[in-house]
Protein backbone atom coordinates (compact mmCIF):
# COMPACT_ATOMS: atom_id res chain seq x y z
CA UNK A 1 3.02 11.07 -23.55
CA UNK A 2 3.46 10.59 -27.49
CA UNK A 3 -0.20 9.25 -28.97
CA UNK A 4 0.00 5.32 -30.31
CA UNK A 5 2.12 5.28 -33.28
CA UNK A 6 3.41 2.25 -34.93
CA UNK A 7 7.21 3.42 -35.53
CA UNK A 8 7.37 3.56 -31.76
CA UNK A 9 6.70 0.07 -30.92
CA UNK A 10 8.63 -2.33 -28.80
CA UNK A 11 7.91 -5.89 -28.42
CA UNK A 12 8.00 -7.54 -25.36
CA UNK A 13 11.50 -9.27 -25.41
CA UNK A 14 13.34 -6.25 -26.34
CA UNK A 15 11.68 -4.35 -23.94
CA UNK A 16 12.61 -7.38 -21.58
CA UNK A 17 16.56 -6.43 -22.31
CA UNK A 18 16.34 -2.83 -22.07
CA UNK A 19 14.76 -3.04 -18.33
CA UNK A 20 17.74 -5.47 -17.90
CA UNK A 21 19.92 -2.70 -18.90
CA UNK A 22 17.88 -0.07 -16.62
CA UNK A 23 17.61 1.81 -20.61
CA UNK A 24 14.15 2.22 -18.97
CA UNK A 25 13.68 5.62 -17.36
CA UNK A 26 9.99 5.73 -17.20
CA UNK A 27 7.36 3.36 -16.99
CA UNK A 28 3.17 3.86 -18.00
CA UNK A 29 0.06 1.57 -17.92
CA UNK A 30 -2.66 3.92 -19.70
CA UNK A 31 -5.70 2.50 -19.92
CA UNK A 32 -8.06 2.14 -22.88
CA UNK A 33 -11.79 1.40 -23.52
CA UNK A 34 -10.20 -1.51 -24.19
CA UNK A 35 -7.96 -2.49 -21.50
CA UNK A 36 -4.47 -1.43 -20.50
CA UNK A 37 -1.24 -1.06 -22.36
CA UNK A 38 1.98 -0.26 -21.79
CA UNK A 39 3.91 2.79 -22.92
CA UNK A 40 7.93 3.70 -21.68
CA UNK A 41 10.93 6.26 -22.24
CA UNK A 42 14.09 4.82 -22.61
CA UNK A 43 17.23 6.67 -21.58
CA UNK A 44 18.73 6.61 -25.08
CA UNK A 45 15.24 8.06 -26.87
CA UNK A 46 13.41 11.72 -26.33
CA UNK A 47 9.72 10.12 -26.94
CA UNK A 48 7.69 7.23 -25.54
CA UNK A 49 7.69 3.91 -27.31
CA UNK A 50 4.34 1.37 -26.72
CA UNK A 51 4.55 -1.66 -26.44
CA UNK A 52 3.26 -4.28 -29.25
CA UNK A 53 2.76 -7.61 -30.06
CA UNK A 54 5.60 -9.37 -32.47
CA UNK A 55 2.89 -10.15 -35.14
CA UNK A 56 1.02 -6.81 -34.82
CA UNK A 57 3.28 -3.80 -34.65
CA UNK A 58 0.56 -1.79 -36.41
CA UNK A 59 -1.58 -1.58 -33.10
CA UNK A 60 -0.45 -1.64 -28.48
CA UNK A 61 -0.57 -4.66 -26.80
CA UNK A 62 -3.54 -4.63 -24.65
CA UNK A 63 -4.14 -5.69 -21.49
CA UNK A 64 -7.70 -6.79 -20.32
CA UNK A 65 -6.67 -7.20 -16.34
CA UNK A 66 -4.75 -4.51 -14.96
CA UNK A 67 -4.13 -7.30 -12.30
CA UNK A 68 -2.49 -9.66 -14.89
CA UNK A 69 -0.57 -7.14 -16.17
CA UNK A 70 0.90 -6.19 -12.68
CA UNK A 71 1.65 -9.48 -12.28
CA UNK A 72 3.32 -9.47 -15.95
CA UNK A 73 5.52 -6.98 -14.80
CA UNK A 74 6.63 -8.13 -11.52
CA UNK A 75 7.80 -11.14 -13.01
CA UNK A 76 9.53 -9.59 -16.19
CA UNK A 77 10.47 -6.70 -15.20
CA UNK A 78 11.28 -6.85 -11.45
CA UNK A 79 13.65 -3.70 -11.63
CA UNK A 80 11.03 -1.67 -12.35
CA UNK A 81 9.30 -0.17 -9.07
CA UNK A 82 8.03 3.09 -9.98
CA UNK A 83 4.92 2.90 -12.50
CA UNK A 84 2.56 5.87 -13.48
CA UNK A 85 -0.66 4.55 -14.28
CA UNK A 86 -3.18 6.90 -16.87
CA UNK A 87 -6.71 6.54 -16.07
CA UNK A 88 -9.68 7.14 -18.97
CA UNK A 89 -12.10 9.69 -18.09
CA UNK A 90 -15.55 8.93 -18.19
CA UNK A 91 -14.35 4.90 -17.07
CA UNK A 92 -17.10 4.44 -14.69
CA UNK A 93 -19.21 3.70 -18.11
CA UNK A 94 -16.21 1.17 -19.05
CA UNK A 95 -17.59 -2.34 -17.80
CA UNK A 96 -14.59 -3.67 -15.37
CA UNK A 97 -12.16 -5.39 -17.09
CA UNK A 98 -11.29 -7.86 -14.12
CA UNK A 99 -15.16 -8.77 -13.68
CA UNK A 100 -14.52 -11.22 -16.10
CA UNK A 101 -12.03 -13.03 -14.31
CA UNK A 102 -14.22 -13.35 -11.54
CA UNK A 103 -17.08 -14.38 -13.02
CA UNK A 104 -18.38 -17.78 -12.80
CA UNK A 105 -16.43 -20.38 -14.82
CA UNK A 106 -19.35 -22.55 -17.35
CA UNK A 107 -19.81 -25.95 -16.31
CA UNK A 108 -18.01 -28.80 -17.68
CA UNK A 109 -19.21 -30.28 -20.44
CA UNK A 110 -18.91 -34.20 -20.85
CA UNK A 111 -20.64 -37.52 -20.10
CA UNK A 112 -23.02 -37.10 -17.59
CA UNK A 113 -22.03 -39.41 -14.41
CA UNK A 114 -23.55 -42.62 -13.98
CA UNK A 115 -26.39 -42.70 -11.28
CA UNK A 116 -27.31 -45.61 -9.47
């Protein structure tokens, strides 16, 4: 795979079109110590292109919850079936990334209810 470099970015809607096009010939979720992001080869290029953010180009789109971003790509991109997923080594000192989502949500805050 080709290291993060910002001339070899793809944002999200164009990468939308090209899986519409199966111009997608391989597909990567690599993860991070910050999360997950997405890196593919498209039939018509010899290296991988990342995939960024429209206002930040300069840096991947990451993904926090691996399970988000499956879920992100089922609905996006439902042609693509076969994903190779890059683990970090050394993650088990990488605090889980979908803890957080099942963590316990703070309390409302508001008016206290009336008690009789």
């Amino acid at each position: 795979m080709t290291p993060w470099n910002p001339e070899n970015a793809i944002t999200e809607p164009d990468l939308e079109l090209a899986a519409k096009k199966d111009a997608v010939t391989k597909f990567y979720i690599t993860q991070c110590s910050d999360g997950f992001y997405i890196t593919v080869r498209l039939n018509w290029r010899e290296d991988d292109i990342h995939l960024s953010t429209r206002r930040q180009k300069d840096r991947p789109k990451i993904f926090r919850s691996i399970a988000r971003l499956i879920q992100l790509i089922r609905r996006k991109f439902p042609n693509i079936t076969y994903i190779q997923l890059h683990l970090l080594a050394g993650a088990e000192n990488i605090e889980s990334t979908d803890s957080a989502d099942d963590a316990e949500k703070p309390k409302r805050r508001g008016r206290k209810p009336k008690t009789e």
